[in-house]
C-alpha atoms as a PDB file:
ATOM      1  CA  UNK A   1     -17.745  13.824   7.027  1.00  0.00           C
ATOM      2  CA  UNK A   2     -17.763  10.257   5.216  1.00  0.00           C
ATOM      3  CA  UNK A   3     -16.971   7.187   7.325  1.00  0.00           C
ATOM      4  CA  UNK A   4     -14.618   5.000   5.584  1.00  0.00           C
ATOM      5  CA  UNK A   5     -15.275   1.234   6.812  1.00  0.00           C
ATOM      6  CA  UNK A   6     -13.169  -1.420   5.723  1.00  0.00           C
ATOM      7  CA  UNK A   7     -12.951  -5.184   6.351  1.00  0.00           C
ATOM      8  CA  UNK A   8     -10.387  -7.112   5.303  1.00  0.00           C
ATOM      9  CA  UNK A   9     -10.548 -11.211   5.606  1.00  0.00           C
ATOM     10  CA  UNK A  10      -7.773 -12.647   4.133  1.00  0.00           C
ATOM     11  CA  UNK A  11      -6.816 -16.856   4.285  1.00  0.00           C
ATOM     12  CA  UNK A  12      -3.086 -17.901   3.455  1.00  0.00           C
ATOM     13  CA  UNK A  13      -5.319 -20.973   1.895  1.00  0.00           C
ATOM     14  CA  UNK A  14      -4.782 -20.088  -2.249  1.00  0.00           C
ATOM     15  CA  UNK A  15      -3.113 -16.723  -1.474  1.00  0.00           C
ATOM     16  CA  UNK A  16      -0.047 -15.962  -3.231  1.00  0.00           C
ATOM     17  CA  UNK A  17       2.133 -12.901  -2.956  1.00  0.00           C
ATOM     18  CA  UNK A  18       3.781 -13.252  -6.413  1.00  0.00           C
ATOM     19  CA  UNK A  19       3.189 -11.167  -8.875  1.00  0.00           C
ATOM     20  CA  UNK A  20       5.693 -10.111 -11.903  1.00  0.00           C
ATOM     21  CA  UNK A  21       3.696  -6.463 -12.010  1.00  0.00           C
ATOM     22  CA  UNK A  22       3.691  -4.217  -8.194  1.00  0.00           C
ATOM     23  CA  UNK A  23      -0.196  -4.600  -7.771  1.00  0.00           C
ATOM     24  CA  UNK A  24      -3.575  -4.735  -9.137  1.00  0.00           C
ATOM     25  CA  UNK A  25      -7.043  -2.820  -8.704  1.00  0.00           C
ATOM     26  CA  UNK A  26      -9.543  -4.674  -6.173  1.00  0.00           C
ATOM     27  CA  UNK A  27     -12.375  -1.862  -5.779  1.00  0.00           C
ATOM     28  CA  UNK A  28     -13.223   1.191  -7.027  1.00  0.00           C
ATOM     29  CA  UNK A  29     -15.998   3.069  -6.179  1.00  0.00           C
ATOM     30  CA  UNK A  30     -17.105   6.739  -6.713  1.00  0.00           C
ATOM     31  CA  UNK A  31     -15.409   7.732  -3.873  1.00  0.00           C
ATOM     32  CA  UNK A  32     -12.050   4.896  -3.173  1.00  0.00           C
ATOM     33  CA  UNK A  33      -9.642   3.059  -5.276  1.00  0.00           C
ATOM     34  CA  UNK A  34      -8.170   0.285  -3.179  1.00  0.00           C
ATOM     35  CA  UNK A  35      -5.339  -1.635  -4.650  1.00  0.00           C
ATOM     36  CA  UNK A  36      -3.045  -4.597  -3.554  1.00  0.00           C
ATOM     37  CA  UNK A  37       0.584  -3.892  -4.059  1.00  0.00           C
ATOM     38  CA  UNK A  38       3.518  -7.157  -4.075  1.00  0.00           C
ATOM     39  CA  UNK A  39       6.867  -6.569  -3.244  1.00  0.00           C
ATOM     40  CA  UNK A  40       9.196  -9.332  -3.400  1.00  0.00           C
ATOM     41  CA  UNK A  41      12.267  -9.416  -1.162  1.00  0.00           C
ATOM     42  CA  UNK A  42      14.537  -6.254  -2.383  1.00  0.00           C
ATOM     43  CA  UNK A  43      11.893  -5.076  -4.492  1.00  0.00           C
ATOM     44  CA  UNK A  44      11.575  -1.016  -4.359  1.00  0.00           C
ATOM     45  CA  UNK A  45       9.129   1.298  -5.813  1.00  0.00           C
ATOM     46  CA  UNK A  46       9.933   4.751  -6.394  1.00  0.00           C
ATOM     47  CA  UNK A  47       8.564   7.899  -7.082  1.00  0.00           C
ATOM     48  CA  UNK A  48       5.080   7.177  -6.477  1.00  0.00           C
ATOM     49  CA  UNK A  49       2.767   9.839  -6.747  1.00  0.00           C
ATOM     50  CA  UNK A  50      -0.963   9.974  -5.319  1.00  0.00           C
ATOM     51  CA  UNK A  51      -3.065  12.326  -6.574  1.00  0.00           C
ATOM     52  CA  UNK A  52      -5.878  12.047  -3.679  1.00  0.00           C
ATOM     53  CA  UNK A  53      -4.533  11.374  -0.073  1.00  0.00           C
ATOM     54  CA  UNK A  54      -4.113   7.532   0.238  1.00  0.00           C
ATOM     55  CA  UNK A  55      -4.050   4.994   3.322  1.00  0.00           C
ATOM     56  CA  UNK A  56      -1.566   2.710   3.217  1.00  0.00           C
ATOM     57  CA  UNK A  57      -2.101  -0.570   5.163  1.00  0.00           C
ATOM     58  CA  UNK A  58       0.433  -3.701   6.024  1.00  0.00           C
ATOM     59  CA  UNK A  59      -0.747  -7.065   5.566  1.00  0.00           C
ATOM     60  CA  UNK A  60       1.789  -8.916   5.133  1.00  0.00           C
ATOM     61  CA  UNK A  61       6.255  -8.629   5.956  1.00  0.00           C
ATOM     62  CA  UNK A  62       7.604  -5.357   6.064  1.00  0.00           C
ATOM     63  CA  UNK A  63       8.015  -1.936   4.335  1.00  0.00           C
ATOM     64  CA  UNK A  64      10.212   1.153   4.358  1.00  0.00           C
ATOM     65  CA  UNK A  65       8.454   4.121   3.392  1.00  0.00           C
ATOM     66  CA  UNK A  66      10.576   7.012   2.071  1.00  0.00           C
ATOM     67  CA  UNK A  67      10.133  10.917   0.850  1.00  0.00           C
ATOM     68  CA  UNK A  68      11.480  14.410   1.083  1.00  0.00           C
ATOM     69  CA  UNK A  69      11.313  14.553   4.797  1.00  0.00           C
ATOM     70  CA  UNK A  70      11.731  11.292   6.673  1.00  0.00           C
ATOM     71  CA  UNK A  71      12.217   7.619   6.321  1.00  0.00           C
ATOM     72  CA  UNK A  72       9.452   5.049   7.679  1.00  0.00           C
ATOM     73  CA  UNK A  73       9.461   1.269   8.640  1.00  0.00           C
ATOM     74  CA  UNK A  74       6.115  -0.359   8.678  1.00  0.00           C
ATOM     75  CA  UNK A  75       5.450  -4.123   9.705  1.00  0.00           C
ATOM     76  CA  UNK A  76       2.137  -5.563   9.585  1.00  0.00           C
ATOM     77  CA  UNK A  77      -1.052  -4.206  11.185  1.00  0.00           C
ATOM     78  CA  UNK A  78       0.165  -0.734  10.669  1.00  0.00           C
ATOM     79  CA  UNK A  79      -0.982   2.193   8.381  1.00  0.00           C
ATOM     80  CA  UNK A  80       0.544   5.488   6.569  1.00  0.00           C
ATOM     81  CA  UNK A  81      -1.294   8.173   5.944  1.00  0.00           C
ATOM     82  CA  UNK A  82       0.411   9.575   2.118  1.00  0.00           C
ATOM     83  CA  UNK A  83      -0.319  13.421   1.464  1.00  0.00           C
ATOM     84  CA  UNK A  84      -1.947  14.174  -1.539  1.00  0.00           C
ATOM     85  CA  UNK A  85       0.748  15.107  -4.354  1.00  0.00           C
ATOM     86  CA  UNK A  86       3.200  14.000  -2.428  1.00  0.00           C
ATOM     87  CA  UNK A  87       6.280  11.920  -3.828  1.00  0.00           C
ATOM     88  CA  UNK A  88       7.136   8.451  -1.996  1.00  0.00           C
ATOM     89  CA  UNK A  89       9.409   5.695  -2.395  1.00  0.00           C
ATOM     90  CA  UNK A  90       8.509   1.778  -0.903  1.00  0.00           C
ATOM     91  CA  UNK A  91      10.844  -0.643  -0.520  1.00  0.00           C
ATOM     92  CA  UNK A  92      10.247  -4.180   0.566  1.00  0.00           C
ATOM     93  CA  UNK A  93      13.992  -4.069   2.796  1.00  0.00           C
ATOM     94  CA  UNK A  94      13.419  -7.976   4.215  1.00  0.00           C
ATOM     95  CA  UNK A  95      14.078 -11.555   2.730  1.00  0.00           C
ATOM     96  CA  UNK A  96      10.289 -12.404   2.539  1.00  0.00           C
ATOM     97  CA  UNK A  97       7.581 -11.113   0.455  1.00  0.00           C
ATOM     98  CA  UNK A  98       5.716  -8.037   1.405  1.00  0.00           C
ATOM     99  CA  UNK A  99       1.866  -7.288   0.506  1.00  0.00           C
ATOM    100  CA  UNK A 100       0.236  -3.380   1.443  1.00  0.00           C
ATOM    101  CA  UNK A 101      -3.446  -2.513   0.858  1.00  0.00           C
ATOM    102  CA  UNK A 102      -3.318   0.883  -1.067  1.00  0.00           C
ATOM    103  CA  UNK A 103      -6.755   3.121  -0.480  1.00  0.00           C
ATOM    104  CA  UNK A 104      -7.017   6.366  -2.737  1.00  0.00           C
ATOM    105  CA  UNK A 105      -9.510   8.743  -1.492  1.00  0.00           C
ATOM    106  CA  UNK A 106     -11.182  10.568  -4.466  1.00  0.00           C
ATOM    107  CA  UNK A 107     -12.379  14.045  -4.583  1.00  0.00           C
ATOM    108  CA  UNK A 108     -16.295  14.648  -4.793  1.00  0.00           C
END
């Protein structure tokens, strides 16, 4: 079993949330890939395709979260767990920016 611990400390002092591409690489590791993803208001992503299972945090607005089987609305504070293989869409449906925390698990 590995213990995934995260902090994340985050200051609205310097921060911005725009970005012309959806994201960029923060940490990788031999064993995690974490990633901030921007979405500007209207802003969709789809088709996105994780090859490890992936933890999707909220930290700032909110997201819709679609695939095959359901459709799910995430505001901040709140996490997704995204199957392995598995084909998503994420929208940012709201009038203000939207930022998630992306963490791909690797395999060993």
């Amino acid at each position: 079993m590995d213990l995934l611990g995260i902090e994340i400390l985050f200051s609205n002092n310097g921060r911005s949330t725009q970005s012309n591409s959806y994201g960029r690489k923060e940490i990788e590791s031999k064993k995690i890939i974490i990633s901030i993803l921007y979405f500007k208001p209207g802003q969709i992503l789809s088709d996105l395709c994780v090859e490890e299972p992936s933890l999707l945090l909220v930290i700032s607005g909110e997201i819709e979260i679609t695939n095959e089987q359901k459709s799910v609305s995430l505001s901040v504070g709140t996490y997704y767990w995204v199957v392995a293989k598995s084909i998503q869409s994420i929208g940012n449906k709201n009038s203000q920016n939207a930022e998630i925390i992306l963490i791909n698990m690797k395999n060993k």
